[in-house]
Protein backbone atom coordinates (compact mmCIF):
# COMPACT_ATOMS: atom_id res chain seq x y z
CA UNK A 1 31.60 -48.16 12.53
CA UNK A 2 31.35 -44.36 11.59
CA UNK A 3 31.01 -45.78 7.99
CA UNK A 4 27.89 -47.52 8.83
CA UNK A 5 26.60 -45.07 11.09
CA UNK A 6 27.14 -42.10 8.43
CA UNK A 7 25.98 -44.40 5.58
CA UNK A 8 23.09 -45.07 7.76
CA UNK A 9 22.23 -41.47 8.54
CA UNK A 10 22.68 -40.97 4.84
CA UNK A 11 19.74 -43.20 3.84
CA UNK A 12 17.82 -41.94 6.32
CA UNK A 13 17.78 -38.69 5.25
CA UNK A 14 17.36 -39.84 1.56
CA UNK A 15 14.06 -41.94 3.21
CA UNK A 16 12.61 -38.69 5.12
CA UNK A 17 13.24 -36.62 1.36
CA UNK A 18 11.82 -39.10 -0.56
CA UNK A 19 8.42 -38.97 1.81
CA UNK A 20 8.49 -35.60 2.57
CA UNK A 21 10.03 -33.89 -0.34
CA UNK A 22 10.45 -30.58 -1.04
CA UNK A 23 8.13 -27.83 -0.56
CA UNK A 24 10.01 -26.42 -3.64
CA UNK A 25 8.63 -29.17 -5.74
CA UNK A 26 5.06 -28.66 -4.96
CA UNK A 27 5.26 -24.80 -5.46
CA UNK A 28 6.79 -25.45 -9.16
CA UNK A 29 3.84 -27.25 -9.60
CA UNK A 30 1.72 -23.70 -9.55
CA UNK A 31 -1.26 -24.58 -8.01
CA UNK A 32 -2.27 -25.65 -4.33
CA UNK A 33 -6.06 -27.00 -3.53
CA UNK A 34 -7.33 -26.59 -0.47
CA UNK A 35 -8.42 -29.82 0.45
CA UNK A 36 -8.45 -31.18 3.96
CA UNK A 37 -7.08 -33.93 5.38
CA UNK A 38 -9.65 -36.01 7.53
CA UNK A 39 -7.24 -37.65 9.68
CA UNK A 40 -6.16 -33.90 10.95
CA UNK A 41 -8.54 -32.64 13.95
CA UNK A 42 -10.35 -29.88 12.42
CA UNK A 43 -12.06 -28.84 15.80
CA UNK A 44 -10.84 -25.35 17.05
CA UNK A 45 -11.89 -25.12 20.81
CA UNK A 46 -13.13 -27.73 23.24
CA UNK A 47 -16.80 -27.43 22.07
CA UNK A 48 -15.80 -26.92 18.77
CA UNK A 49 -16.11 -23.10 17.40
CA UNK A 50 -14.12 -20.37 17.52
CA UNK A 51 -16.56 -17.47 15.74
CA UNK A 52 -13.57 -14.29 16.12
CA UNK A 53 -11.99 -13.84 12.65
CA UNK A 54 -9.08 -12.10 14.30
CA UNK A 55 -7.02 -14.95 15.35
CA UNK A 56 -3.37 -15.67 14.96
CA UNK A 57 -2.08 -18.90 14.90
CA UNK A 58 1.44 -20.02 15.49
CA UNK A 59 3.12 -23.55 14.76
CA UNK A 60 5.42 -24.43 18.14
CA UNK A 61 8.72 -26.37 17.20
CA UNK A 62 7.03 -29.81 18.33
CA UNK A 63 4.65 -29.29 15.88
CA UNK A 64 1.47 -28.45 17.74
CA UNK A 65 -0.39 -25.33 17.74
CA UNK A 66 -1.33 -22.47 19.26
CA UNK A 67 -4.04 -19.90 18.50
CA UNK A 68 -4.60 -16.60 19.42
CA UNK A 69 -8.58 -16.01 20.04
CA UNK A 70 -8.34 -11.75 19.91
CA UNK A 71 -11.40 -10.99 21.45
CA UNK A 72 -11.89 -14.39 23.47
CA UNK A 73 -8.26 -12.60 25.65
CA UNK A 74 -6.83 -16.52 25.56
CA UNK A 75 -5.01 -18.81 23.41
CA UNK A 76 -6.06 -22.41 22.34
CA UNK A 77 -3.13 -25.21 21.96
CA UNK A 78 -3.50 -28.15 19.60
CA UNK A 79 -1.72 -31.30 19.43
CA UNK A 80 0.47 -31.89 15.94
CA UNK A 81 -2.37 -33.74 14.74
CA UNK A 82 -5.05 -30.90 15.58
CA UNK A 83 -6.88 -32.31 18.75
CA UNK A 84 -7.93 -29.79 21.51
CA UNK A 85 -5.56 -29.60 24.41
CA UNK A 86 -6.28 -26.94 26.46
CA UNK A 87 -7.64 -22.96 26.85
CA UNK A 88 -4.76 -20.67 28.60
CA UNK A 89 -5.32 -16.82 29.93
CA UNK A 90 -7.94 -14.23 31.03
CA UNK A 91 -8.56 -10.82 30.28
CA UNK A 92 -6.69 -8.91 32.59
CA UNK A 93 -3.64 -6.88 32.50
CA UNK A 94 -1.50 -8.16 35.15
CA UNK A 95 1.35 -11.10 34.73
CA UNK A 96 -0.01 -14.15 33.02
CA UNK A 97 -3.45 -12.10 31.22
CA UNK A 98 -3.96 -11.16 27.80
CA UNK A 99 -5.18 -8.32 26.81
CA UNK A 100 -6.87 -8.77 22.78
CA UNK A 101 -3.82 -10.75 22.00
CA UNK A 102 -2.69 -11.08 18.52
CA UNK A 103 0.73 -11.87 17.89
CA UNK A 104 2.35 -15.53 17.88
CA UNK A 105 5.73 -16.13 17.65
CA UNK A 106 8.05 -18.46 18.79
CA UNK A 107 11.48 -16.94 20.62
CA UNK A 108 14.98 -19.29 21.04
CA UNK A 109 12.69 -22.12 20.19
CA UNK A 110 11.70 -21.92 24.57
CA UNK A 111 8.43 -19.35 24.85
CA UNK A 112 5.90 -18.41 23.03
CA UNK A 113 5.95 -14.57 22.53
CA UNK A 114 2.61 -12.96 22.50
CA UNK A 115 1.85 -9.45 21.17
CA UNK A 116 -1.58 -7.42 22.25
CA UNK A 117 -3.72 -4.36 21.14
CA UNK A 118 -2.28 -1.59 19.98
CA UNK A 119 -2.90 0.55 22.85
CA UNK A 120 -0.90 -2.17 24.87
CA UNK A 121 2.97 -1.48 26.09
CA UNK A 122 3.73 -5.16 26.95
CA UNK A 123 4.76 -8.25 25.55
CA UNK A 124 3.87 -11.94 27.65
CA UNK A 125 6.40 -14.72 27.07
CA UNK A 126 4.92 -18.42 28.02
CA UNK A 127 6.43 -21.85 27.77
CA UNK A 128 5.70 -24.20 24.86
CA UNK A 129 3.26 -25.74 27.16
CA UNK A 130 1.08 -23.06 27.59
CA UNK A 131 2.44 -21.61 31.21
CA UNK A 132 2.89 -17.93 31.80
CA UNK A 133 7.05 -17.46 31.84
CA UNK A 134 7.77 -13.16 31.98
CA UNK A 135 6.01 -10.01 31.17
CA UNK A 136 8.00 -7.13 29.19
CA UNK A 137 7.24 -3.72 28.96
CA UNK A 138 7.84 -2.06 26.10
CA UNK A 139 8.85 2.35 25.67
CA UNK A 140 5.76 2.44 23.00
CA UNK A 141 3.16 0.87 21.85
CA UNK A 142 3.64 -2.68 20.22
CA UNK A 143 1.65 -2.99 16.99
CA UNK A 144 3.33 -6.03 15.35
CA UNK A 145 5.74 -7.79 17.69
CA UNK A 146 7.91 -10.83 16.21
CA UNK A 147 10.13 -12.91 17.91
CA UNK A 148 13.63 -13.42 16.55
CA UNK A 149 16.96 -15.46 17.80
CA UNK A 150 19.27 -14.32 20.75
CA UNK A 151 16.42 -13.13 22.81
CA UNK A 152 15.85 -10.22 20.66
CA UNK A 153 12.13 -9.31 19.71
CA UNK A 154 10.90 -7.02 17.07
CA UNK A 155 7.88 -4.50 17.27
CA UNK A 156 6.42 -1.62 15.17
CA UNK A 157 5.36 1.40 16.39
CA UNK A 158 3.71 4.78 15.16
CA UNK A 159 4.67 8.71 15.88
CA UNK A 160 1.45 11.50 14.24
CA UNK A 161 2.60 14.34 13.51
CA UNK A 162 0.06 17.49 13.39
CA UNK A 163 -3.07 17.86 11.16
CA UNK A 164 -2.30 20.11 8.33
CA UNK A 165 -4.98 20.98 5.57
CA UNK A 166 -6.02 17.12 6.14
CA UNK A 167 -2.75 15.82 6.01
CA UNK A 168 -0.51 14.20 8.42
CA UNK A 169 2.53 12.97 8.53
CA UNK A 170 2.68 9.26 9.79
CA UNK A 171 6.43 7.56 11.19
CA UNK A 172 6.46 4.09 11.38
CA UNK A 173 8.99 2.86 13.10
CA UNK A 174 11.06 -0.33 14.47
CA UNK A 175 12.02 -1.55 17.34
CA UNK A 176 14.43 -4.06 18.43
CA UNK A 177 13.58 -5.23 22.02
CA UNK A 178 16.21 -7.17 24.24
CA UNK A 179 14.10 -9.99 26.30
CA UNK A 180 16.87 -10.31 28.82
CA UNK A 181 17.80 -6.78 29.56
CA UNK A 182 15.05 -5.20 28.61
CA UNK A 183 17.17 -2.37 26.18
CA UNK A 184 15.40 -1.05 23.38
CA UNK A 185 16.79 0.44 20.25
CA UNK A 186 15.28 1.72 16.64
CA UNK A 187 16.78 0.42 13.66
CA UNK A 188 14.59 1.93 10.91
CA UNK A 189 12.15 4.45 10.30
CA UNK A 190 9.90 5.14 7.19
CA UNK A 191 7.82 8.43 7.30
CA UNK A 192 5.19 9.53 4.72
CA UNK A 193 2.47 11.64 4.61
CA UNK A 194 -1.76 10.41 4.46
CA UNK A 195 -4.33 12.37 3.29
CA UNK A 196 -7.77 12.58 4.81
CA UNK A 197 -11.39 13.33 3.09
CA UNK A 198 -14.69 13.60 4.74
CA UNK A 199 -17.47 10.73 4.14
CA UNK A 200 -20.95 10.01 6.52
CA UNK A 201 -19.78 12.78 8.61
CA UNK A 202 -16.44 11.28 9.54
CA UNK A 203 -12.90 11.64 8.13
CA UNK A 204 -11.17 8.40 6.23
CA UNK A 205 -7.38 7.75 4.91
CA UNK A 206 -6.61 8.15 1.40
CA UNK A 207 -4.63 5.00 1.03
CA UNK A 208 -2.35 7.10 -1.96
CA UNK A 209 1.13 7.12 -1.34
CA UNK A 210 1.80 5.28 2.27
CA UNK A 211 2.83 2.12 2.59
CA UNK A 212 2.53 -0.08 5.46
CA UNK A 213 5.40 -2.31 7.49
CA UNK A 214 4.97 -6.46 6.89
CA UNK A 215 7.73 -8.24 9.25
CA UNK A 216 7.76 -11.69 10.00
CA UNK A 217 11.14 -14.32 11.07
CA UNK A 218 13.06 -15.85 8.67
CA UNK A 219 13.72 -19.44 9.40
CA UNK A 220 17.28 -18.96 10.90
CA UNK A 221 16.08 -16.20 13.42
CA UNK A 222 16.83 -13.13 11.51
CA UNK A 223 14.10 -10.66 10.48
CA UNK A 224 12.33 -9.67 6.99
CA UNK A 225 10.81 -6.47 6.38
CA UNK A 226 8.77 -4.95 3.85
CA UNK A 227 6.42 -1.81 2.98
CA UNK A 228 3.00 -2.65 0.71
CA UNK A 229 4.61 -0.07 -1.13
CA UNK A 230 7.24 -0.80 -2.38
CA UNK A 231 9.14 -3.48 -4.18
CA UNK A 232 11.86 -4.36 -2.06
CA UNK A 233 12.34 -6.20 1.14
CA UNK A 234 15.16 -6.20 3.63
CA UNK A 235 16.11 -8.27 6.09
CA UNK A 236 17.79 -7.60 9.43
CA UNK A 237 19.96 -9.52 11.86
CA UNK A 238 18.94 -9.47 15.49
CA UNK A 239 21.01 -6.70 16.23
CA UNK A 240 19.89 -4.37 13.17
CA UNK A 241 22.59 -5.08 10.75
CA UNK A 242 20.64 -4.74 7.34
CA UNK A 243 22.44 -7.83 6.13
CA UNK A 244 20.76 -7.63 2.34
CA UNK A 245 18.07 -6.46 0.48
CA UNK A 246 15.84 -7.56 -2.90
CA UNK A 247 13.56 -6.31 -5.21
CA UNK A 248 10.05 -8.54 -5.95
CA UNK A 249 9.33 -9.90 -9.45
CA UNK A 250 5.77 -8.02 -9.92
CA UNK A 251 4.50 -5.00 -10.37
CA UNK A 252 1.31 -3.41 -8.63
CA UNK A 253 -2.24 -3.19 -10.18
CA UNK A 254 -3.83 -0.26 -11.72
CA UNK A 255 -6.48 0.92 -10.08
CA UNK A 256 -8.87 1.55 -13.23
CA UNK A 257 -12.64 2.75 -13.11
CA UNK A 258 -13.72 -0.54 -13.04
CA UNK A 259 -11.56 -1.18 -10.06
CA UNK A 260 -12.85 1.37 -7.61
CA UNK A 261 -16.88 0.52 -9.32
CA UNK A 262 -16.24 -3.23 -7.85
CA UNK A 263 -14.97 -2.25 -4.80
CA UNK A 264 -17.51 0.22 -4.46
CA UNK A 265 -20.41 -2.50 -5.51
CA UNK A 266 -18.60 -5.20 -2.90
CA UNK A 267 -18.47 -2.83 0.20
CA UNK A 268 -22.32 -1.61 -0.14
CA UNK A 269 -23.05 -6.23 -0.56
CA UNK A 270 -20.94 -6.85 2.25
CA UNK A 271 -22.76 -3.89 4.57
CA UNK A 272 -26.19 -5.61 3.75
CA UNK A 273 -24.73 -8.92 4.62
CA UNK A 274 -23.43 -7.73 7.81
CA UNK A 275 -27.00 -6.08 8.49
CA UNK A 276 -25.76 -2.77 8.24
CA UNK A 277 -28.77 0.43 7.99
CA UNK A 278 -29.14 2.10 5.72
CA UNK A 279 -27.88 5.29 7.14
CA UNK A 280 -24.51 3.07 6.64
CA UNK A 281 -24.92 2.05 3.49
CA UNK A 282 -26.25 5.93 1.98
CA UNK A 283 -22.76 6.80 3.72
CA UNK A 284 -20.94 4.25 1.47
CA UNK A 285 -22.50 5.29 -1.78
CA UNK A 286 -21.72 8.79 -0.99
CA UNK A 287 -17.70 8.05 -0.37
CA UNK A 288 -15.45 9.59 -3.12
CA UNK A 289 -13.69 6.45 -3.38
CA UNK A 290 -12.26 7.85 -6.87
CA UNK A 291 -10.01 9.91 -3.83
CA UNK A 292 -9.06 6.97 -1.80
CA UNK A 293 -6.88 5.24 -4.00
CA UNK A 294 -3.59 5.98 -5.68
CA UNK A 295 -3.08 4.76 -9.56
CA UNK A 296 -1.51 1.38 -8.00
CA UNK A 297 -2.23 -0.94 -5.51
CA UNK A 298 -0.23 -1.79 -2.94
CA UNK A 299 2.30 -4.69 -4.03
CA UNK A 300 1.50 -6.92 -1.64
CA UNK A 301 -0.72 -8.06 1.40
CA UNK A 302 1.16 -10.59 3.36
CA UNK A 303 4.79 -11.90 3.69
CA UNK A 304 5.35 -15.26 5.07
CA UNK A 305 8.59 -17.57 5.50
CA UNK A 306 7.90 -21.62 5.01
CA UNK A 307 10.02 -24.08 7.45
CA UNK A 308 12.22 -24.35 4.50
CA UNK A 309 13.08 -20.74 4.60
CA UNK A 310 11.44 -19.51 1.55
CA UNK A 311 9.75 -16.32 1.64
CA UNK A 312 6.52 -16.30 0.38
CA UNK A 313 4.94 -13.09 -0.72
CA UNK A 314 0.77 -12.44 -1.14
CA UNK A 315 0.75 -9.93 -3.96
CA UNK A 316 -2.07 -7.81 -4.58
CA UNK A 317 -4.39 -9.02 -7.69
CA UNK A 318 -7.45 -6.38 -9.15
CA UNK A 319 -9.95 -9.42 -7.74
CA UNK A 320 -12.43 -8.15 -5.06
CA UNK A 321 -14.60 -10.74 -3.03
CA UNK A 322 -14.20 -14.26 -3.44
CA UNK A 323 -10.77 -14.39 -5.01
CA UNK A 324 -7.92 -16.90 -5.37
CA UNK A 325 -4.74 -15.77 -3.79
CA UNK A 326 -1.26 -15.71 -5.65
CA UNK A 327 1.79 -15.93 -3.83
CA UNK A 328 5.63 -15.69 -5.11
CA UNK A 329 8.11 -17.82 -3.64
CA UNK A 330 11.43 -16.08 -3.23
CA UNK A 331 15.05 -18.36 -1.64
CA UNK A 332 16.06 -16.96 1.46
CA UNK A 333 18.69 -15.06 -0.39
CA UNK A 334 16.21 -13.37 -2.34
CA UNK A 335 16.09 -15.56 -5.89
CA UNK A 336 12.66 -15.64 -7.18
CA UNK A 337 11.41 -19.14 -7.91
CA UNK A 338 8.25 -19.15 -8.83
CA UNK A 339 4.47 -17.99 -8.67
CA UNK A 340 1.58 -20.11 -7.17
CA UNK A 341 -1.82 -19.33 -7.29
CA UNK A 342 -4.30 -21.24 -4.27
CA UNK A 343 -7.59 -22.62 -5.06
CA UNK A 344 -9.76 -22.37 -1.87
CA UNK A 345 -11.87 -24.75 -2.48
CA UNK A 346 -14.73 -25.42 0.02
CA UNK A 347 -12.89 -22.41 2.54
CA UNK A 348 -13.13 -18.74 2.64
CA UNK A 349 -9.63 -17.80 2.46
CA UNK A 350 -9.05 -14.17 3.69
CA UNK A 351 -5.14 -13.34 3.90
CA UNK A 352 -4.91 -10.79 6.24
CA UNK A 353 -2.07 -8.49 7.14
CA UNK A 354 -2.67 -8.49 10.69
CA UNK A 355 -3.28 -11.99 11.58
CA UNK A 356 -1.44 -15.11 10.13
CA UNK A 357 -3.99 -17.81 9.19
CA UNK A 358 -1.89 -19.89 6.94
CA UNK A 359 1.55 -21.93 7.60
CA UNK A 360 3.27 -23.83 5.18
CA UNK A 361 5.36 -26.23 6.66
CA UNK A 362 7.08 -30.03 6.65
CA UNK A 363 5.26 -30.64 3.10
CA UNK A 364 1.64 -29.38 3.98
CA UNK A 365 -0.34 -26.03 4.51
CA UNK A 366 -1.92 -25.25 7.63
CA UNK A 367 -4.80 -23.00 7.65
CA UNK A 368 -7.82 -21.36 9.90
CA UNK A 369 -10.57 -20.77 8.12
CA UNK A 370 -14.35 -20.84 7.98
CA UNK A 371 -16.48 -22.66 5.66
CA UNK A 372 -17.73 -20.60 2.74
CA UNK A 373 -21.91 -21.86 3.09
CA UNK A 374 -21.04 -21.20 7.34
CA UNK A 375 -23.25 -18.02 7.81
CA UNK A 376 -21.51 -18.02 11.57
CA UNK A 377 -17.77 -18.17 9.54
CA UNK A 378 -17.00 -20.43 12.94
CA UNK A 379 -13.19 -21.33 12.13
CA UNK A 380 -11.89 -24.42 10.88
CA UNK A 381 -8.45 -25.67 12.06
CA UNK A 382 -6.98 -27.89 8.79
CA UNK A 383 -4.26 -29.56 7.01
CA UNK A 384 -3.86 -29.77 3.67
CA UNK A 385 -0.99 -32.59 2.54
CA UNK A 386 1.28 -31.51 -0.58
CA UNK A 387 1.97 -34.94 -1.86
């Protein structure tokens, strides 16, 4: 009988490979099209439109969704096949509000950990159905929070030092957060300096030189860290044991002449677009932008894990506008694997380091994004099936 049932189990398995595959395979392949599947609900709200570019979405374990509408101060949930289910919060500040919530992350597989504004010192945990579970306070403010296993949650915070001959000296640091007991502790700390120059009557960061924190969960509940900056990534166990470390297979862009024209040229478009004046837009062309830069780009813009565990990693290309995004797929051990570039297709694709819009996972890509002729860029829950 344990024969059969194991032989069973074995087939089964072999069944649920054979249709699902692995994400693996599809990455080797190089290239992922954006292409929607019209049997997924690609509605985002009850009538239809969510028009706030800064939302976060999070996939639950059950496989539905949950979005995090920034400005709206609520989330959406979505069945696993993308149909509206319901509209949860206020704006408010007591137990069970949100407060320009931004953050999704999934703690002990049990609540749904929710990060706010910067200016916030509190963290809301609610059930996987939506329900408001426990408020935390927090001893700083919580920039990025991240939910990891054993109750433990992760947050970044900053410390300014004083303005010196238009420098300062910026500490980003993070924090480990027990959900149960509340206890706090810092388990790494990265200071640098940033440079200011004067442009339109207002002071702007050099972006030479400081890089800034990525962390996200791996798949078994530890935590991976990295700085734009630099070409290696760590990753922590819930207690702040660095438990290894790797260095990326890339290396960063030069910014050239051209560069800084193009990005120059794209800012003053996109100002027009947006109907800025033209006291704006005089402002723009006068920026030194030949001082904002350092001779490289930062190495990345995003770092992601699939629900295989891969890490996938959004480095930084010299394209400016409409571009195609590369990512590098990376074992969770650190082994790189390959290099994939996405074609967007019909979407405009902005990967953002502040709000996740994209989830690969169970052998298809989830994503939030507008449609590129949609002069409202009202957001687009889809699926896009690997195989």
């Amino acid at each position: 009988m344990i024969k059969k049932n194991g032989t069973f189990v074995f087939f089964f398995l072999l069944i649920c490979y054979c249709v699902h595959g692995s994400l693996i395979e599809v990455y080797k392949k190089g290239m992922i099209k954006l292409e929607a599947d019209p049997h997924f609900g690609q509605k985002t709200s009850e009538d239809g439109s969510i028009y706030d570019t800064r939302c976060d979405f999070i996939r639950t374990p059950d496989g539905s969704f949950f979005i995090a509408a920034t400005t709206e101060h609520c989330l959406y949930r979505f069945s696993a096949e993308g149909k509206f289910v319901g509209k949860y919060g206020q704006k408010g500040q007591g137990p069970g509000d949100l407060y320009f919530p931004g953050d999704l992350s999934v703690l002990d597989d049990r609540y749904l950990v929710i990060g706010e504004y910067a200016t916030s010192r509190r963290i809301s945990l609610f059930d996987l159905e939506g329900n408001f579970a426990k408020l935390l306070k927090t001893d700083r403010n919580a920039l990025t929070t991240v939910a990891l296993k054993d109750s433990k949650i992760a947050y970044i915070t900053f410390t300014y030092g004083p303005m010196e001959n238009q420098t300062q000296e910026l500490t980003t640091i993070l924090i480990l957060k027990d959900a149960e007991s509340g206890e706090e502790a810092v388990i790494y700390e990265y200071k640098a300096r940033r440079k200011f120059i004067s442009s339109g009557g207002g002071r702007i960061v050099v972006d030479a030189g400081f890089g800034e924190m990525l962390i996200t969960p791996t798949k078994d509940g530890n935590l991976l860290v990295g700085m734009t900056r630099s070409d290696e990534l760590k990753v922590f166990s819930p207690d702040g044991e660095l438990l290894r470390s790797f260095r990326l297979k890339t290396d960063p862009v030069r910014v050239t002449r051209d560069y800084i024209q193009r990005y120059k040229d794209f800012t003053i478009q996109n100002g027009r677009e947006r109907g800025w004046g033209q006291r704006q837009i005089d402002a723009i062309k006068k920026t030194p932008y030949e001082d904002m830069f350092g001779k490289y780009l930062p190495y990345f813009k995003q770092i992601l894990v699939d629900s295989e565990g891969n890490i996938l990693v959004f480095i930084r290309t010299g394209c400016i506008g409409d571009c195609s995004h590369v990512f590098q797929v990376y074992s969770p051990e650190g082994e790189y694997i390959c290099e994939v570039t996405i074609d967007n297709g019909i979407y405009d694709v902005i990967i953002d380091r502040r709000f996740k819009n994209i989830i690969f996972a169970d052998g298809a890509v989830y994503g939030l994004f507008p449609l590129k002729e949609d002069e409202e860029s009202a957001l687009q829950l889809i699926r896009v099936k690997l195989r």
